[in-house]
C-alpha atoms as a PDB file:
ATOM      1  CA  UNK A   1      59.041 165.948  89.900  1.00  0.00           C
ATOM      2  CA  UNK A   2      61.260 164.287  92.344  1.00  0.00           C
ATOM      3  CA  UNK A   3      59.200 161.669  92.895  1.00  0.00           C
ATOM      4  CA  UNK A   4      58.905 160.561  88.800  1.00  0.00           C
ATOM      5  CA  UNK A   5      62.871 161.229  88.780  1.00  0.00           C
ATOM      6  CA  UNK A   6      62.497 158.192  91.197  1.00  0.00           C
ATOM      7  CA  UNK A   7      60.244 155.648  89.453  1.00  0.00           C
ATOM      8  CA  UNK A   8      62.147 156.104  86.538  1.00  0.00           C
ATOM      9  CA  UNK A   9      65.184 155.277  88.722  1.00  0.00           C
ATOM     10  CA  UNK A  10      63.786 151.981  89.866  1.00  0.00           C
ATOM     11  CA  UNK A  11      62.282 151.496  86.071  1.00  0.00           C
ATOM     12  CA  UNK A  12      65.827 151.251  85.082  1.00  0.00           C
ATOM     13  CA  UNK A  13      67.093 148.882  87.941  1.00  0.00           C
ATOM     14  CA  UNK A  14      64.561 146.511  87.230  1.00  0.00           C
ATOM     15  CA  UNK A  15      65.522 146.455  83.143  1.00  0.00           C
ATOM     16  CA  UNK A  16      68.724 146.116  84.400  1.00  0.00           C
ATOM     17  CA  UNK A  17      67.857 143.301  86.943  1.00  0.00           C
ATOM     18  CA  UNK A  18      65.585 141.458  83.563  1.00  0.00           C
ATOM     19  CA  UNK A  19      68.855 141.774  81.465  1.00  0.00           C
ATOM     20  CA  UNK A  20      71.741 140.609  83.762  1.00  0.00           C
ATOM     21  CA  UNK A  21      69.698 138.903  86.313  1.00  0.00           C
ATOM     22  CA  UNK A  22      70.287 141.374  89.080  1.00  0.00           C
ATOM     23  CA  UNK A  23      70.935 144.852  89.761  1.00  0.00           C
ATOM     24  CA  UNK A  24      74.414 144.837  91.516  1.00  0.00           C
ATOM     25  CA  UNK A  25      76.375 141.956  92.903  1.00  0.00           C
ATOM     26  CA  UNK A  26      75.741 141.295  96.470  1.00  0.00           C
ATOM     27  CA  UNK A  27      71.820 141.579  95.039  1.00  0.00           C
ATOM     28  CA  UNK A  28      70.142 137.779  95.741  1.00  0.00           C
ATOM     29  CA  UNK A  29      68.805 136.199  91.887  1.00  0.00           C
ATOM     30  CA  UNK A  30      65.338 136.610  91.412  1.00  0.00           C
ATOM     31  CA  UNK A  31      63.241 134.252  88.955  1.00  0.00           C
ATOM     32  CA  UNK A  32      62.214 135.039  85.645  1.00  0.00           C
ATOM     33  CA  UNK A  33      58.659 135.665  87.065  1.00  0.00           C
ATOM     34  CA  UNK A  34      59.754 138.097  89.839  1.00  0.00           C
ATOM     35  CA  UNK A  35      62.047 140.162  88.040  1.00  0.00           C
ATOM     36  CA  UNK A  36      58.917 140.921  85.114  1.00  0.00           C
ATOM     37  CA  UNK A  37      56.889 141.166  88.066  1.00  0.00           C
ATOM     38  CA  UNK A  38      58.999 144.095  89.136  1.00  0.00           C
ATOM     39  CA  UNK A  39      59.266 145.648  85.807  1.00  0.00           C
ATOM     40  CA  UNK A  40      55.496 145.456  85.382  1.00  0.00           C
ATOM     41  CA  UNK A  41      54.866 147.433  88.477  1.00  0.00           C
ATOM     42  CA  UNK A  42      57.653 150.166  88.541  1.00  0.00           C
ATOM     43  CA  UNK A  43      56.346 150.331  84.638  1.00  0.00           C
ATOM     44  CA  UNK A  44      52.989 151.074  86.143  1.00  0.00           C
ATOM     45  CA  UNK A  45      53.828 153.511  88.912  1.00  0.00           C
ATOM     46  CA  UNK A  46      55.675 155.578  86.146  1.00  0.00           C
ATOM     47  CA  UNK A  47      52.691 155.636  84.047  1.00  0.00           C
ATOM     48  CA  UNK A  48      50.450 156.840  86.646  1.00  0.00           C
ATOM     49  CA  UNK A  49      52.365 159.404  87.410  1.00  0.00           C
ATOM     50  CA  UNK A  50      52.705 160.654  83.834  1.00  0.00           C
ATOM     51  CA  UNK A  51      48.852 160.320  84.095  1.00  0.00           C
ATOM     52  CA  UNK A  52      48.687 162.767  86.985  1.00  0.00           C
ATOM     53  CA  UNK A  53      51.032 165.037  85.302  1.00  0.00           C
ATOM     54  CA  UNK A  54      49.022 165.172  82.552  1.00  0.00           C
ATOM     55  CA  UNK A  55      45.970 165.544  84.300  1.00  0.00           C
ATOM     56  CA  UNK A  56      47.124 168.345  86.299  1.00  0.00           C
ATOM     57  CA  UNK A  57      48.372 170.122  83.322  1.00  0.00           C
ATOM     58  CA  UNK A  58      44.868 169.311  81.589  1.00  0.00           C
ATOM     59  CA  UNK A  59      46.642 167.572  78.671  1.00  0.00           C
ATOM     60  CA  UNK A  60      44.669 164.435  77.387  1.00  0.00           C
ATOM     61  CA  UNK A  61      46.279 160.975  77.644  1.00  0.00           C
ATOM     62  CA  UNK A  62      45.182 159.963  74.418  1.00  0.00           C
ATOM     63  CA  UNK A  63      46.761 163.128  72.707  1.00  0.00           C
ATOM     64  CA  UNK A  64      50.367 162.358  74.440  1.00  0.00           C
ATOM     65  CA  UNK A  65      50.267 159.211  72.625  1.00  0.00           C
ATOM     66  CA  UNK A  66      49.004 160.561  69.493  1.00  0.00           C
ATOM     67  CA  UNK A  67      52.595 163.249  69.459  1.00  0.00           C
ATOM     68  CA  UNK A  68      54.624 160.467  70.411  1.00  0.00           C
ATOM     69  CA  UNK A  69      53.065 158.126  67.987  1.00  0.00           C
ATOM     70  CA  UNK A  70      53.375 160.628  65.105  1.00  0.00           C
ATOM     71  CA  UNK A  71      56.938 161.970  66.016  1.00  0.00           C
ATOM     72  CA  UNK A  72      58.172 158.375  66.198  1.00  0.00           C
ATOM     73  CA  UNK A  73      56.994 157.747  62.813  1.00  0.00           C
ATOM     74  CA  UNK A  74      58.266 160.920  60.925  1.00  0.00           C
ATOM     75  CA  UNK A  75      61.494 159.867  63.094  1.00  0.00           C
ATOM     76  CA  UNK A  76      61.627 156.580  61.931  1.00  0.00           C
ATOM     77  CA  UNK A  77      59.657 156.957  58.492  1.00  0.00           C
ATOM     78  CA  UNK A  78      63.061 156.179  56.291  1.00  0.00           C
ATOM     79  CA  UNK A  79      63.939 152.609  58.410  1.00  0.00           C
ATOM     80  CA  UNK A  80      61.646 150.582  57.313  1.00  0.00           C
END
């Protein structure tokens, strides 16, 4: 578990790096392109391990987004 703890750690840093630029001061400016390059890819690792996890635990992708997909909508039913 330690190790998702982490990607989600570095998913945040690089949402923070897309919406301020960078993730702390003395950090160097990335582009536009390098930053959602980042994102993309610690976006990715997450996934895949979510995928493992899953896998490991025998629960089906497809019905993980199915819960989320229908808790999110009784959730949210009333804002539209």
């Amino acid at each position: 578990m330690a190790i998702l703890t982490e990607e989600v750690g570095e998913v945040s840093r690089a949402v923070r790096a897309n919406e301020i630029g960078r993730d702390h001061p003395g950090e160097k400016a990335a582009t536009s392109a390098e930053k959602r390059a980042n994102l993309k890819e610690e976006l990715a690792d997450t996934l895949d391990l979510v995928l493992v996890l899953s896998s490991l635990y025998d629960i089906d992708a497809q019905d993980l987004l199915e819960a989320s997909e229908k808790k999110l909508t009784a959730r949210f039913k009333n804002e539209k």
